[in-house]
C-alpha atoms as a PDB file:
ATOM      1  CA  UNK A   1    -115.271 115.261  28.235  1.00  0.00           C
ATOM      2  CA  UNK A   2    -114.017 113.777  24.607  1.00  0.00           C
ATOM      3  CA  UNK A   3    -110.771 112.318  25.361  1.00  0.00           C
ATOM      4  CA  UNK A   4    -107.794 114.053  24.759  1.00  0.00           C
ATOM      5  CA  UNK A   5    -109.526 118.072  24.762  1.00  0.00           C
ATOM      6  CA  UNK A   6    -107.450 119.904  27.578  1.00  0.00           C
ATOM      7  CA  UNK A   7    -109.973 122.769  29.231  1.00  0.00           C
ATOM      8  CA  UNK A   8    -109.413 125.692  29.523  1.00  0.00           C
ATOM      9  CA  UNK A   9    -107.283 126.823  32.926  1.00  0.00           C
ATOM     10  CA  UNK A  10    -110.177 128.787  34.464  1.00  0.00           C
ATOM     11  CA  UNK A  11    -112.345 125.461  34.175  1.00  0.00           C
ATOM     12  CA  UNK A  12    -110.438 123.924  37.292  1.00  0.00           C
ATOM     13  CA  UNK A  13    -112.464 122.455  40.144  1.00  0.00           C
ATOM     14  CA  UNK A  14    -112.156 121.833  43.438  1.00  0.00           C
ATOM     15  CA  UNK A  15    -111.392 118.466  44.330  1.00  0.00           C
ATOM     16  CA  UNK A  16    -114.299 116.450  45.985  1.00  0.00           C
ATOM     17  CA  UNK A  17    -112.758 115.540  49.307  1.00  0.00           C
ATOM     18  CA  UNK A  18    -112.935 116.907  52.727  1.00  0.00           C
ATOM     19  CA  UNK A  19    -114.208 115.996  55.880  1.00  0.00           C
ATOM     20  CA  UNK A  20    -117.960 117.722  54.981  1.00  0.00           C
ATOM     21  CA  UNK A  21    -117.758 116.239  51.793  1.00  0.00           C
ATOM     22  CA  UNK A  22    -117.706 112.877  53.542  1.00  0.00           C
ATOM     23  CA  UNK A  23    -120.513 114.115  55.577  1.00  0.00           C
ATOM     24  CA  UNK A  24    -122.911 114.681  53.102  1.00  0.00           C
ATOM     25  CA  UNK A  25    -122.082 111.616  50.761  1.00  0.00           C
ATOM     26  CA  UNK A  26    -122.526 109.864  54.076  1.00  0.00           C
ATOM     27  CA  UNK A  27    -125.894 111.737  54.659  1.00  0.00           C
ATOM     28  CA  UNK A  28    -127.270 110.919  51.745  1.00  0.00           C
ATOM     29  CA  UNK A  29    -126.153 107.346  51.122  1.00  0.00           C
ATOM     30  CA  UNK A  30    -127.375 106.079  54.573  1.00  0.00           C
ATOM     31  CA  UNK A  31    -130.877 107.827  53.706  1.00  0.00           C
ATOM     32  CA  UNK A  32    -131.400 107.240  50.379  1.00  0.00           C
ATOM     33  CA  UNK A  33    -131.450 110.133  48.612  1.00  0.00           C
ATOM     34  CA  UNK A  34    -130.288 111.683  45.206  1.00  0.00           C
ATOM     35  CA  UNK A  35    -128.943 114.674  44.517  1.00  0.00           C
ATOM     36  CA  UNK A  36    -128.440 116.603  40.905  1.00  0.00           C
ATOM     37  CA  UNK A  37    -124.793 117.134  42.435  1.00  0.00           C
ATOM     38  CA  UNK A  38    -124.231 112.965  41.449  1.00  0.00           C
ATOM     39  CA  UNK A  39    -126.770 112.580  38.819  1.00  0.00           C
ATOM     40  CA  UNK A  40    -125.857 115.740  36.729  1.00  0.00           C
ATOM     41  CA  UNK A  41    -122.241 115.558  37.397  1.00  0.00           C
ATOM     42  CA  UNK A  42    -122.011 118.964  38.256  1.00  0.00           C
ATOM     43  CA  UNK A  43    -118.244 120.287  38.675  1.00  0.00           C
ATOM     44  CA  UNK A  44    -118.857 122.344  42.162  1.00  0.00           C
ATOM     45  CA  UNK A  45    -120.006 119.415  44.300  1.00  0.00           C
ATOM     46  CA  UNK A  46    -116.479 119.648  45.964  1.00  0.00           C
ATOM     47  CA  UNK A  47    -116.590 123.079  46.878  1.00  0.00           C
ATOM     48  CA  UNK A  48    -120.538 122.936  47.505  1.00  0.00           C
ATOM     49  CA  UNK A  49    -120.567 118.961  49.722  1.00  0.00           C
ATOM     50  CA  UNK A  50    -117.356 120.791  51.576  1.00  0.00           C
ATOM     51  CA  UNK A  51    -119.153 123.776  52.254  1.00  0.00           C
ATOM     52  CA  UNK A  52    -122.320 121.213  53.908  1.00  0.00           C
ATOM     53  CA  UNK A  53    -124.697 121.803  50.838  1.00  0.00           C
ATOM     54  CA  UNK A  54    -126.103 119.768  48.018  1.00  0.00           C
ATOM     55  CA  UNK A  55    -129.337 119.927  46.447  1.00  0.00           C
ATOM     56  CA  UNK A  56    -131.407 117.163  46.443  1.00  0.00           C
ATOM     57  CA  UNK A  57    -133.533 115.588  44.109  1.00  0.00           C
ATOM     58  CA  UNK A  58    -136.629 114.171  44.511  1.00  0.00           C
ATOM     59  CA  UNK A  59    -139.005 111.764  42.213  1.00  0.00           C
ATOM     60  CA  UNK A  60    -135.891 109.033  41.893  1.00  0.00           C
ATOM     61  CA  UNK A  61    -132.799 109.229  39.925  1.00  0.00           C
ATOM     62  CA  UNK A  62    -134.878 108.405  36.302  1.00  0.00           C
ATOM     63  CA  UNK A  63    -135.899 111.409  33.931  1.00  0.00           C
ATOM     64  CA  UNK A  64    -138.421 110.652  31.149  1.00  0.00           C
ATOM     65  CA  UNK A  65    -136.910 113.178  29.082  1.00  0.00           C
ATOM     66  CA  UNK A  66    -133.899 112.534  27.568  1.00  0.00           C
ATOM     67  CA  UNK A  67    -132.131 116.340  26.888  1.00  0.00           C
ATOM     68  CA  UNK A  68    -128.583 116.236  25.095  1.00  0.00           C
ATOM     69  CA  UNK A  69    -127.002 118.176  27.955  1.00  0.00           C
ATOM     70  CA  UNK A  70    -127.935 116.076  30.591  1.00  0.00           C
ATOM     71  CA  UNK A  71    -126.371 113.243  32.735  1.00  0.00           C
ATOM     72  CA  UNK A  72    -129.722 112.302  34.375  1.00  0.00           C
ATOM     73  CA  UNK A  73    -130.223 108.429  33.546  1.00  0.00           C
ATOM     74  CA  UNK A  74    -133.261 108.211  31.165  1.00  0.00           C
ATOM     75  CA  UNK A  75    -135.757 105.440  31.414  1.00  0.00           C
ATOM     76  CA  UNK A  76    -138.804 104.035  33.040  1.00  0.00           C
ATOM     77  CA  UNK A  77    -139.161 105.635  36.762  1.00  0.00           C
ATOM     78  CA  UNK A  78    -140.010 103.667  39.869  1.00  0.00           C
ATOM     79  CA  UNK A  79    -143.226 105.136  41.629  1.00  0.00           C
ATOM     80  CA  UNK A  80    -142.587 107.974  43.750  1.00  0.00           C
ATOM     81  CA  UNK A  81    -141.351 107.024  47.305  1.00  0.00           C
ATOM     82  CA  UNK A  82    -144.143 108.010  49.332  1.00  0.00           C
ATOM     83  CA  UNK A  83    -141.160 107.902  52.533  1.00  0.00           C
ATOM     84  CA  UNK A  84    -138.678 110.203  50.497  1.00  0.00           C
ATOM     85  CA  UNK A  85    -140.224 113.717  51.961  1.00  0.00           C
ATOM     86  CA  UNK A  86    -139.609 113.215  55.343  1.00  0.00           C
ATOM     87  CA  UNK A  87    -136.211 110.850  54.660  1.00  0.00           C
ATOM     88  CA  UNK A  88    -135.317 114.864  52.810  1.00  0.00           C
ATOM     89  CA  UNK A  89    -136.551 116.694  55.669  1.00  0.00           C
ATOM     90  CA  UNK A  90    -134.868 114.814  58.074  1.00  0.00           C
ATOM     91  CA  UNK A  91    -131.937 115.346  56.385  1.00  0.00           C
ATOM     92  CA  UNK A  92    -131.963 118.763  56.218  1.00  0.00           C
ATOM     93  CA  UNK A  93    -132.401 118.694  59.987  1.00  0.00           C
ATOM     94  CA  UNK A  94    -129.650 116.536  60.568  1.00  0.00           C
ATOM     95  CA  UNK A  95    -127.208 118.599  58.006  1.00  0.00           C
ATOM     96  CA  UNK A  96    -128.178 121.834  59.838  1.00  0.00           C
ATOM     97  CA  UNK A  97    -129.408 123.646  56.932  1.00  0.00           C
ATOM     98  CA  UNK A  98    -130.154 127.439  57.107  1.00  0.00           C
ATOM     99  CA  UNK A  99    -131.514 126.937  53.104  1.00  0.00           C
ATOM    100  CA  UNK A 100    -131.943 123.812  51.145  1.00  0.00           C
ATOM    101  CA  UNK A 101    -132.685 123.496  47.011  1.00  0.00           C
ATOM    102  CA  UNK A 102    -134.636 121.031  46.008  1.00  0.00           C
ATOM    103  CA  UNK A 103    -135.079 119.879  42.547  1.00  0.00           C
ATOM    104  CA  UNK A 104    -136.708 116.811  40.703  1.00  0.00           C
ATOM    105  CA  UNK A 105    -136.585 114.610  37.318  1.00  0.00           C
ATOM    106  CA  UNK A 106    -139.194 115.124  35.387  1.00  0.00           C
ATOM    107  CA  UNK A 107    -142.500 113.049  35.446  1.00  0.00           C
ATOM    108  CA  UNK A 108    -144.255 113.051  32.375  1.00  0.00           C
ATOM    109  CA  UNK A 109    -145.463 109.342  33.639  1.00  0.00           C
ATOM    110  CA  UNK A 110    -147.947 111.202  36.315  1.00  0.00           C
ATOM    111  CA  UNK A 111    -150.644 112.675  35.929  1.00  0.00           C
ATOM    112  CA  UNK A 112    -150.192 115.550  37.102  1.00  0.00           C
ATOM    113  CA  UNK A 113    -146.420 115.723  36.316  1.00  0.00           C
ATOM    114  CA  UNK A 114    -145.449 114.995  40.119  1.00  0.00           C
ATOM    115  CA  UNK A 115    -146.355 118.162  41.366  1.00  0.00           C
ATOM    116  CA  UNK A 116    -148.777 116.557  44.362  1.00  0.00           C
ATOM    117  CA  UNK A 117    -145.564 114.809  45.355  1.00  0.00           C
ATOM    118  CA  UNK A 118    -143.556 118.230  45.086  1.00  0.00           C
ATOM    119  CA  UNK A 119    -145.747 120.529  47.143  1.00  0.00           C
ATOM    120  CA  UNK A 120    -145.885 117.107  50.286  1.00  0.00           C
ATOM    121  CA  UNK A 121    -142.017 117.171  49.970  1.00  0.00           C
ATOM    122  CA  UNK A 122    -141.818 120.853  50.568  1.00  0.00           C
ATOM    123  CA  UNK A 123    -144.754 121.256  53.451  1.00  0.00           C
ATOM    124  CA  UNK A 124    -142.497 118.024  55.334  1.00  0.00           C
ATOM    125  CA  UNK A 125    -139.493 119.966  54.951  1.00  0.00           C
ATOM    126  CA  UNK A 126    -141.252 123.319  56.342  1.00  0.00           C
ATOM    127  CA  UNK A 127    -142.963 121.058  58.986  1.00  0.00           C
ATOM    128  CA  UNK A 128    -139.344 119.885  60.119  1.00  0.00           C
ATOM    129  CA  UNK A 129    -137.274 122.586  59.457  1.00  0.00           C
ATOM    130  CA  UNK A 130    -139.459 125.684  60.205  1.00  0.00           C
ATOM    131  CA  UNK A 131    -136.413 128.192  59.732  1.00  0.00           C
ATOM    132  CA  UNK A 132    -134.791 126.910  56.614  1.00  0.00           C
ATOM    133  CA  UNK A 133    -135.637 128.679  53.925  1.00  0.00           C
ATOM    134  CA  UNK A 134    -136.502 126.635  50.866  1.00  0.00           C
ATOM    135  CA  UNK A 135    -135.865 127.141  46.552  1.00  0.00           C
ATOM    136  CA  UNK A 136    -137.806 124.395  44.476  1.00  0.00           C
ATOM    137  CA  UNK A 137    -135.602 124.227  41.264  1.00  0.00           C
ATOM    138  CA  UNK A 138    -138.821 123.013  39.486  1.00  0.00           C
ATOM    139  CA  UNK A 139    -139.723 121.066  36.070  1.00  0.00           C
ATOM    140  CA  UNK A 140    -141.593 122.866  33.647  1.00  0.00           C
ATOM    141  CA  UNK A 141    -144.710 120.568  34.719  1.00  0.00           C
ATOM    142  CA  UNK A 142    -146.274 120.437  30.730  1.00  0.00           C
ATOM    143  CA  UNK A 143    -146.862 124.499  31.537  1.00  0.00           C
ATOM    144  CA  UNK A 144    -149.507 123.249  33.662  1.00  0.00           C
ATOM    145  CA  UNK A 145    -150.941 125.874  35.860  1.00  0.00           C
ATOM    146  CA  UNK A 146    -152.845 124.025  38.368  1.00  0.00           C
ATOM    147  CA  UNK A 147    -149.457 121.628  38.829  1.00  0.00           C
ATOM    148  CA  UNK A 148    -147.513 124.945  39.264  1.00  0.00           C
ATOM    149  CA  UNK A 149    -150.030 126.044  41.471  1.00  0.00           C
ATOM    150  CA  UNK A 150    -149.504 123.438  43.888  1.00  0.00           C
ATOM    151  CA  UNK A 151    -146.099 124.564  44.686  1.00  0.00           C
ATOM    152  CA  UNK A 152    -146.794 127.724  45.252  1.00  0.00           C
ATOM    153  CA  UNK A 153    -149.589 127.491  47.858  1.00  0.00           C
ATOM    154  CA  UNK A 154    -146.424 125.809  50.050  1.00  0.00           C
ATOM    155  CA  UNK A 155    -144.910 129.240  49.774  1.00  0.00           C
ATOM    156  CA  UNK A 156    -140.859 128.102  49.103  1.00  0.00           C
ATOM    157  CA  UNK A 157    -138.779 131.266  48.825  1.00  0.00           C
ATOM    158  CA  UNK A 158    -137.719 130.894  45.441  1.00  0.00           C
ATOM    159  CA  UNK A 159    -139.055 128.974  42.558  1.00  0.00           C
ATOM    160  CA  UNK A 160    -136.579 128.447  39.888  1.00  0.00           C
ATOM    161  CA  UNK A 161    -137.054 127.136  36.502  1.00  0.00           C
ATOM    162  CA  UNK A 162    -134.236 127.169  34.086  1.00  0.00           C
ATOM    163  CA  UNK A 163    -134.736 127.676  30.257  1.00  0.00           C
ATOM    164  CA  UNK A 164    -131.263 125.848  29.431  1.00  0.00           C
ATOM    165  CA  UNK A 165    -130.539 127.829  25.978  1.00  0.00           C
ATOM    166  CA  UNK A 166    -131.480 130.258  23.484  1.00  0.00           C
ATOM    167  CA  UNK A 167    -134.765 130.015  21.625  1.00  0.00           C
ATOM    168  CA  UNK A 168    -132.595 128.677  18.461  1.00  0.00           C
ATOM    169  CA  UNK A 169    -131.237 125.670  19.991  1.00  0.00           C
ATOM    170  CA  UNK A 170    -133.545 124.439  22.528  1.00  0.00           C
ATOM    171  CA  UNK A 171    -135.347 122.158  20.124  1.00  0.00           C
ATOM    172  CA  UNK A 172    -131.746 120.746  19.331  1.00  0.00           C
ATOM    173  CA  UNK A 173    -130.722 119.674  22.972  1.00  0.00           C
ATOM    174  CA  UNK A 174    -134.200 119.534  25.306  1.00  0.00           C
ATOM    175  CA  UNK A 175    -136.964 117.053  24.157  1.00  0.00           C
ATOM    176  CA  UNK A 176    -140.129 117.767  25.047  1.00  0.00           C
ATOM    177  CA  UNK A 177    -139.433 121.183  26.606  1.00  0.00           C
ATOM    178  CA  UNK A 178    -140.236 124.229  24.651  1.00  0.00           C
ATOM    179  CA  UNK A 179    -138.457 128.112  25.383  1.00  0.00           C
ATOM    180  CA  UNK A 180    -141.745 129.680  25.546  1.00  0.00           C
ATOM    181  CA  UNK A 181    -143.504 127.142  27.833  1.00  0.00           C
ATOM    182  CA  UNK A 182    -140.367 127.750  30.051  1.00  0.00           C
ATOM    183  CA  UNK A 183    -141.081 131.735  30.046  1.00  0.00           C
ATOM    184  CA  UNK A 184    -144.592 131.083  30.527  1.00  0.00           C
ATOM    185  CA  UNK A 185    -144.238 129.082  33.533  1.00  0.00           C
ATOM    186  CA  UNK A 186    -141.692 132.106  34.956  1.00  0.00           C
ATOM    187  CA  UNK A 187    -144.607 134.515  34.044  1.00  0.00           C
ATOM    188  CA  UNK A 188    -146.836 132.512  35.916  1.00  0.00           C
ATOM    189  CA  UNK A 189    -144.869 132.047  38.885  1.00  0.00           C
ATOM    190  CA  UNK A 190    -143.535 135.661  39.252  1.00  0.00           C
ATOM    191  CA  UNK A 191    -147.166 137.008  38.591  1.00  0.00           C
ATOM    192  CA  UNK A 192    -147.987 134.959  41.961  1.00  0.00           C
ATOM    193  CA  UNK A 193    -145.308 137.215  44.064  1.00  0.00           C
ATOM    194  CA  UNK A 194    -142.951 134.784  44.183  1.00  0.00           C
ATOM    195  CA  UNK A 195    -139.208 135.384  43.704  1.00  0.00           C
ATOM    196  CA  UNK A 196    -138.294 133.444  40.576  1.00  0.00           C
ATOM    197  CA  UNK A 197    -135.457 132.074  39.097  1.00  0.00           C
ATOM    198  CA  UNK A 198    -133.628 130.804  35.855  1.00  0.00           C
ATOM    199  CA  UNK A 199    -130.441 130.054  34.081  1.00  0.00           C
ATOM    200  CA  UNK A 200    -128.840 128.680  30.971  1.00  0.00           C
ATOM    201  CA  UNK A 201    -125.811 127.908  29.339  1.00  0.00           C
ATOM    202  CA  UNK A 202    -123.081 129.039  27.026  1.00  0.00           C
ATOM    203  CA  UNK A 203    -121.230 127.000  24.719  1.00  0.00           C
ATOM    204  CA  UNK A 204    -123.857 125.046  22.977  1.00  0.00           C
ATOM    205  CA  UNK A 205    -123.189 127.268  19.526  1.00  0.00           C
ATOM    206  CA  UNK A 206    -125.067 130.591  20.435  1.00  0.00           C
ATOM    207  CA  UNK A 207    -124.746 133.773  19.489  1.00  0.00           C
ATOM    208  CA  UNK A 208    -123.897 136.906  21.583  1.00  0.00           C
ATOM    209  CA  UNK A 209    -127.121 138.396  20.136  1.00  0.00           C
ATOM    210  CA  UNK A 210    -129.403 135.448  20.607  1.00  0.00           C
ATOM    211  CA  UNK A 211    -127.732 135.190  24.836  1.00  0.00           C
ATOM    212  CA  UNK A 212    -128.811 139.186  25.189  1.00  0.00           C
ATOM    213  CA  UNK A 213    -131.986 138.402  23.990  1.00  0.00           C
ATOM    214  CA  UNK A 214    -132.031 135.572  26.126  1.00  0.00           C
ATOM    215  CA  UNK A 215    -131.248 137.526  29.166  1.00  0.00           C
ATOM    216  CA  UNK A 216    -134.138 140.022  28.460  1.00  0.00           C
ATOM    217  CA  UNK A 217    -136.616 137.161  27.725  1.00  0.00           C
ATOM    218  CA  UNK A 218    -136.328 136.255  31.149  1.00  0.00           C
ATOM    219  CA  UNK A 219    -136.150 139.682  32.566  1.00  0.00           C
ATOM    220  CA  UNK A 220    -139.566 140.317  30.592  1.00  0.00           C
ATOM    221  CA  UNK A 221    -140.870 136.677  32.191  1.00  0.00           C
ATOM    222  CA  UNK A 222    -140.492 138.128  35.389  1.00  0.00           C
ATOM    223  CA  UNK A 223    -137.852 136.635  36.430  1.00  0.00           C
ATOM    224  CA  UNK A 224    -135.700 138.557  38.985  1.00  0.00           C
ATOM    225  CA  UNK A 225    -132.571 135.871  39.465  1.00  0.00           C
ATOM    226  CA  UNK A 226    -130.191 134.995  36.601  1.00  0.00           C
ATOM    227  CA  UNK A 227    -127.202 132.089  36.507  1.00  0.00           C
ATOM    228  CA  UNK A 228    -125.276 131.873  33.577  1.00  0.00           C
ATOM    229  CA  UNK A 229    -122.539 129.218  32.986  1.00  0.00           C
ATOM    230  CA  UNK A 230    -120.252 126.669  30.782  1.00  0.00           C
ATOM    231  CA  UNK A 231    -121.924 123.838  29.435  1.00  0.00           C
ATOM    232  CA  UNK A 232    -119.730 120.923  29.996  1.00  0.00           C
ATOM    233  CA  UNK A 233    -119.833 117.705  28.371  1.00  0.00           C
ATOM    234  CA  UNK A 234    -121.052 115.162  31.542  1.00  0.00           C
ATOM    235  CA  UNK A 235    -119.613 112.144  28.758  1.00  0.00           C
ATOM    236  CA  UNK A 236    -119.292 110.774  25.662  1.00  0.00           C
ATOM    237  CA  UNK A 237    -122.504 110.491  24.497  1.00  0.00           C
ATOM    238  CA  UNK A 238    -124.084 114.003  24.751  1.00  0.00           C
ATOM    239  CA  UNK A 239    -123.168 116.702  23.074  1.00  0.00           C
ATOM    240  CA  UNK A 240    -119.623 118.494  22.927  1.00  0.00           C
ATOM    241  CA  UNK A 241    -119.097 122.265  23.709  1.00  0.00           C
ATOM    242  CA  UNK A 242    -118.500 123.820  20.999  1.00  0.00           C
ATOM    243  CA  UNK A 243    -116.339 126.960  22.686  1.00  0.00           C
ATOM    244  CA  UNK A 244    -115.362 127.851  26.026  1.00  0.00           C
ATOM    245  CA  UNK A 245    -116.666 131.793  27.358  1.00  0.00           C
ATOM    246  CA  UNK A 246    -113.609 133.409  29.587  1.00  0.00           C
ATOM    247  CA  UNK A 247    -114.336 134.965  32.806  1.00  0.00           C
ATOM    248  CA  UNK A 248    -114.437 138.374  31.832  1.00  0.00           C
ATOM    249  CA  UNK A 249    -116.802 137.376  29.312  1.00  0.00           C
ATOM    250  CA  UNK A 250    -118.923 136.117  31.502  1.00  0.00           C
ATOM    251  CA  UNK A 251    -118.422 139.100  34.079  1.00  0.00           C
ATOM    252  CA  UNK A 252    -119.442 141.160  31.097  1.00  0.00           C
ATOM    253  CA  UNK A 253    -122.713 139.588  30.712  1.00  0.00           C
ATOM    254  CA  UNK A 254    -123.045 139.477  34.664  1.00  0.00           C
ATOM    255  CA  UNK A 255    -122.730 143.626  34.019  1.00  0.00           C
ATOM    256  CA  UNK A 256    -125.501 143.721  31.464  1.00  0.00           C
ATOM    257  CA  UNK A 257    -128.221 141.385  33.157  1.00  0.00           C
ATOM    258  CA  UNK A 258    -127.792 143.763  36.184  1.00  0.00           C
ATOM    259  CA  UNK A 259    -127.889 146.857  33.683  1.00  0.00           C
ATOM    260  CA  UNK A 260    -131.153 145.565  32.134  1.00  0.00           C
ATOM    261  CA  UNK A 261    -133.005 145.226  35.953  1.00  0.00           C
ATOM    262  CA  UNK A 262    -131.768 141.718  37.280  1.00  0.00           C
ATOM    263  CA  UNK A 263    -131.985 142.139  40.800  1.00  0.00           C
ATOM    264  CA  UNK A 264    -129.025 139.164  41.244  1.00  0.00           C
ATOM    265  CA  UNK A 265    -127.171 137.726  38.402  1.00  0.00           C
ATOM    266  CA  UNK A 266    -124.691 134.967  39.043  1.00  0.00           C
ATOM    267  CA  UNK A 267    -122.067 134.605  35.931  1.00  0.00           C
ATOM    268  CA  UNK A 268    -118.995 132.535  35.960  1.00  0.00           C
ATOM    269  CA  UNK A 269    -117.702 129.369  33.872  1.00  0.00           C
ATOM    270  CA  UNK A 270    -118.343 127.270  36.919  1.00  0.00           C
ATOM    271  CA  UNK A 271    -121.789 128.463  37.984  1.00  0.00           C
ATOM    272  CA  UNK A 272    -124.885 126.035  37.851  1.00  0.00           C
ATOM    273  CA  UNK A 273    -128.098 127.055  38.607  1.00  0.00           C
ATOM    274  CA  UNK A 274    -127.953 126.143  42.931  1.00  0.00           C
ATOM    275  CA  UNK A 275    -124.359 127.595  42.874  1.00  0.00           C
ATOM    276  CA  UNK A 276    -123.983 129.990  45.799  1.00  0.00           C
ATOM    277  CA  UNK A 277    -128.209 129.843  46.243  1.00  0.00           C
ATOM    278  CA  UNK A 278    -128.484 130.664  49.486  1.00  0.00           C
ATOM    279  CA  UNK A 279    -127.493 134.255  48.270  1.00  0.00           C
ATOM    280  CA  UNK A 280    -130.454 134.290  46.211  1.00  0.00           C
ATOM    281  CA  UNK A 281    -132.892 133.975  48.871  1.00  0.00           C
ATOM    282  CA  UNK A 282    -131.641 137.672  49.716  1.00  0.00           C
ATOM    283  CA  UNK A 283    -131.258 139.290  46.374  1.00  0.00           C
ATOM    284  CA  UNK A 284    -133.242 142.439  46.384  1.00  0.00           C
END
């Protein structure tokens, strides 16, 4: 956050302590792992690492996309750990997880975007955890069918895929990713019977208008699951917010995405796209 910009009071987190906090860090330290709760600097991992969740993310810590909004380190990756699936699964086990969310960086460096190594991770996790229900927060894969595909023949519960921003914008903070190659992959996906899954953010310069017709873009996708939350600035060098959405605005727009035929829509300042997930898993 630029230094010296007080946020707003409803913007105050939970600190990350705790004697489950310490468990997970522990957890995933000692095996390796990453999580988007680290790498994104995302502001529930106190109340989510207390509460014995996190989601994990596969592929190693290095995106080759460099988005505006993100924390992700952005570089070269290392080849994919061909020990990391079961290191996750095990995991998983060991945490006791009832439901797990997996995500990934993205891969444009393979040829098939990673997805052979996303649909191994998520049969080893099935294999070892045959009662833990599973969402695969997924990367948009070049709108690749076949690479989509390939997750969804290991039949996770929910596939999410989130479009960031309004149409307007996301040419401004995403490289590479375009709005309607993110609806088309939600089109795909839902069209397959899967529950499916997206989110963006508010505070990137948006207009009321352009988040409604946001919200029914991804209705229309097929999408059946909505999360809608602050952007926050993760540090200096990515973009600033430029305004902060109250509560009851957000509650507002929680109202109309339910209105328009979202099964579940989870709206707060705080909320990020795994926030409260295992919830989703149920949303009818």
């Amino acid at each position: 956050m630029e230094k010296g910009r007080r946020l707003p009071e409803w913007l105050k987190m939970q600190r990350a302590s705790g004697e489950n906090y310490s468990r997970v860090k522990h957890l995933v330290t000692e095996n390796h792992l990453n999580t988007i709760c680290t790498s994104g600097n995302c502001p529930n991992i106190g109340e989510c690492w207390n509460a014995g969740t996190a989601t994990f993310m596969i592929l190693g810590n290095i995106c080759t996309r460099a988005c505006k909004f993100c924390a992700t380190a952005t570089g070269k990756p290392l080849p994919p750990d061909p020990e990391e699936p079961l290191r996750l699964a095990e995991s998983i086990k060991a945490l006791r997880l009832k439901h797990c969310v997996v995500t990934s960086v993205d891969r444009d460096d393979l040829h098939d975007k990673g997805s052979s190594f996303w649909a191994e991770t998520v049969r080893t996790i099935k294999k070892v955890n045959p009662h833990t229900t599973i969402e695969t927060l997924i990367p948009d894969f070049d709108g690749k069918e076949e690479n989509m595909q390939r997750v969804i023949d290991e039949g996770p519960d929910v596939i999410s895929h989130n479009i960031e921003t309004v149409r307007r914008l996301t040419p401004l903070i995403r490289t590479r990713a375009k709005y309607d190659t993110s609806l088309n992959v939600l089109k795909y996906v839902s069209k397959q019977g899967v529950r499916t899954k997206s989110g963006f953010m508010l505070g990137l310069g948006e207009s009321e208008d352009e988040i409604i017709q946001t919200i029914h873009d991804l209705l229309k996708s097929g999408c059946t699951i909505l999360t809608l939350g602050q952007y926050l600035q993760p540090d200096f060098k990515h973009m600033k917010p430029l305004s902060y959405t109250p509560p009851d605005k957000f509650e507002e727009y929680r109202k109309i995405s339910l209105a328009a035929g979202f099964e579940f829509a989870e709206c707060h300042p705080l909320v990020r796209s795994s926030f409260h997930a295992e919830k989703h898993v149920l949303a009818r």
